[in-house]
N, C-alpha and C. Protein backbone atom coordinates (compact mmCIF):
# COMPACT_ATOMS: atom_id res chain seq x y z
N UNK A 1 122.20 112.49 115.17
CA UNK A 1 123.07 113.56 114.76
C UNK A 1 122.23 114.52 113.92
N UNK A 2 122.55 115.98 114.19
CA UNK A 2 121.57 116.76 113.15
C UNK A 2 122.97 117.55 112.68
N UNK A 3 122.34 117.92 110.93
CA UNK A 3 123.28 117.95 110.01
C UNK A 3 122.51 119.36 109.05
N UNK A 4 122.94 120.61 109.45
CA UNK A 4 121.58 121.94 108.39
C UNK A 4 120.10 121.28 109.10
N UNK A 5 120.24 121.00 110.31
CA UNK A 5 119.02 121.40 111.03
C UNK A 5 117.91 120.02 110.50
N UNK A 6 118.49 118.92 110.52
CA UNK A 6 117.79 117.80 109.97
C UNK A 6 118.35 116.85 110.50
N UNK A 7 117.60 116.00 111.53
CA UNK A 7 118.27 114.52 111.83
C UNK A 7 118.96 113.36 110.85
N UNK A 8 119.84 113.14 110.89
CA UNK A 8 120.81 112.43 110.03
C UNK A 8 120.97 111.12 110.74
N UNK A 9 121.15 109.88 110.29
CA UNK A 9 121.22 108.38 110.83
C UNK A 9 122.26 108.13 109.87
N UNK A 10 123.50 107.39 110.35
CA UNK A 10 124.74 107.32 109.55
C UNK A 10 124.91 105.53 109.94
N UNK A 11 124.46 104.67 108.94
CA UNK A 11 124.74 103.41 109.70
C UNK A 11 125.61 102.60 108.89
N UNK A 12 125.83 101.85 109.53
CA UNK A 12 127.61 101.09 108.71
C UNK A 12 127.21 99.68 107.95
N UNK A 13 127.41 99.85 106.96
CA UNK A 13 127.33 98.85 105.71
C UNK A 13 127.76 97.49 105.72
N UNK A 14 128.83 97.76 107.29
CA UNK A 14 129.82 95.97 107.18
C UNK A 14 129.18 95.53 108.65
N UNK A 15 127.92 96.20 109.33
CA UNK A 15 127.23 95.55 110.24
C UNK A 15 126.29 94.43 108.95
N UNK A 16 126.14 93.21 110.66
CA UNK A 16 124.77 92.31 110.19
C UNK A 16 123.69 93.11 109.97
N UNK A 17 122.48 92.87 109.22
CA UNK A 17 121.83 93.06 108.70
C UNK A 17 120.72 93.42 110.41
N UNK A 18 120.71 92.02 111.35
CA UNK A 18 119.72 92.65 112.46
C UNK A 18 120.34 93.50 113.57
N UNK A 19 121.65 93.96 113.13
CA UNK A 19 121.92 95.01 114.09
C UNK A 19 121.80 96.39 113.55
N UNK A 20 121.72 96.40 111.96
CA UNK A 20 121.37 97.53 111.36
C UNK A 20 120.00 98.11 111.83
N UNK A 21 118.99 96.65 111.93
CA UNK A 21 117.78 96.82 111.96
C UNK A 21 117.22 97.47 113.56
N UNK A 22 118.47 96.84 114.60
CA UNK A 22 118.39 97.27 115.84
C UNK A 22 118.50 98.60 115.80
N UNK A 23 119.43 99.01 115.02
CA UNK A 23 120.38 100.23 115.68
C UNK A 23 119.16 101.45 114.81
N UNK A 24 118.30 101.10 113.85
CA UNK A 24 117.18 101.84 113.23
C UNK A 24 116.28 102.30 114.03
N UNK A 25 115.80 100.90 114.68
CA UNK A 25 114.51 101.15 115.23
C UNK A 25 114.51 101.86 116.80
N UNK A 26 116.08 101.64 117.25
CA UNK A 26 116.90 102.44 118.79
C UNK A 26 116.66 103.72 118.49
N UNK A 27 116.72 104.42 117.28
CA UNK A 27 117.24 105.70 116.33
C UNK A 27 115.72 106.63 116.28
N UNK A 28 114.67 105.68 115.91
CA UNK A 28 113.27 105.89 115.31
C UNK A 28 112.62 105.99 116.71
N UNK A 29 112.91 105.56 117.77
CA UNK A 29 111.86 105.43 119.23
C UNK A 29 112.13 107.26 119.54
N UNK A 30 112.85 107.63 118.92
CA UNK A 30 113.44 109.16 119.77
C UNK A 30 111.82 110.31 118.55
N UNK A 31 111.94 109.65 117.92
CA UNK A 31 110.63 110.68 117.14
C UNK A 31 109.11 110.22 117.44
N UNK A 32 108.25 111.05 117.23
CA UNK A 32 106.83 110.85 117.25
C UNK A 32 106.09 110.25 115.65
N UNK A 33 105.79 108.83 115.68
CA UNK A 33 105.86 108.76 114.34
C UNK A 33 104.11 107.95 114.39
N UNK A 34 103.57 108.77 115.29
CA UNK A 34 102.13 108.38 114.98
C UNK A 34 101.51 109.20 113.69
N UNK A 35 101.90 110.09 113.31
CA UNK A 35 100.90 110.31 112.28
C UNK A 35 101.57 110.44 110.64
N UNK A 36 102.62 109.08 110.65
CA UNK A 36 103.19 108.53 109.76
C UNK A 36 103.08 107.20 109.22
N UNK A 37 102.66 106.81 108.15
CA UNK A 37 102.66 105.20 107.99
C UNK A 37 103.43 104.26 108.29
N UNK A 38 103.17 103.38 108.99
CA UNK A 38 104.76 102.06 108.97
C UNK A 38 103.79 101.08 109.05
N UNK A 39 104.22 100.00 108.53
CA UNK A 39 103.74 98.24 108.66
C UNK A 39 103.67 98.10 110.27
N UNK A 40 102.95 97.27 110.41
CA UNK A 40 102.41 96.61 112.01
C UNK A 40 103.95 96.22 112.10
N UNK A 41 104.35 95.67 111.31
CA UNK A 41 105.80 94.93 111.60
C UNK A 41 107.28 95.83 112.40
N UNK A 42 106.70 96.67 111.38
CA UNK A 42 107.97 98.08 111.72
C UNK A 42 107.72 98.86 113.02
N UNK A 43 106.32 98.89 113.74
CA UNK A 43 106.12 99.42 114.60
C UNK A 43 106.13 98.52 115.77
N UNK A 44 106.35 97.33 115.57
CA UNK A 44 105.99 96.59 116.20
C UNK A 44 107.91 96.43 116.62
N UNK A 45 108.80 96.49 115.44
CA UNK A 45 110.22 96.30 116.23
C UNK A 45 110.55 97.34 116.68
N UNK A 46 110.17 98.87 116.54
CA UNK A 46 110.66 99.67 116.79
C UNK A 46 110.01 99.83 118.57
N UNK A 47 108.83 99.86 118.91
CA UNK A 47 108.61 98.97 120.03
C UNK A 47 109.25 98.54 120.89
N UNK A 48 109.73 97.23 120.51
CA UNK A 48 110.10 96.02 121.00
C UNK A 48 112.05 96.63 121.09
N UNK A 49 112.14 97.56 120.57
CA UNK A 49 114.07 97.79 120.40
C UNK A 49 114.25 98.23 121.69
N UNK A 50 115.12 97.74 122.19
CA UNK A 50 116.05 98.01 123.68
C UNK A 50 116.94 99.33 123.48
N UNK A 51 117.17 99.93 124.57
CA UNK A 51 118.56 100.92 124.06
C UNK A 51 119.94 100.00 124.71
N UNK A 52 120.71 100.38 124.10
CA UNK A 52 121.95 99.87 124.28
C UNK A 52 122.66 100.35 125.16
């Protein structure tokens, strides 16, 4: 969702914790985030995330 011209991620507080994490890294595959820092870990689920 873009909100004044800025991507906005609105995620729900009474999800589990690894569907938050799903529904992040589903969210994050849509940008170019090579010349941004993330942990091997974070790049590694965002990766690995399926779309729904």
């Amino acid at each position: 969702m873009r909100l004044k011209g800025r991507s906005v991620l609105l995620l729900h507080a009474g999800l589990p914790l690894p569907e938050r994490v799903q529904f992040l890294a589903q969210a994050l595959r849509q940008f170019d985030l090579e010349a941004i820092y993330l942990s091997p870990a974070a790049r590694e689920t965002i990766r690995a995330s399926t779309t729904c």
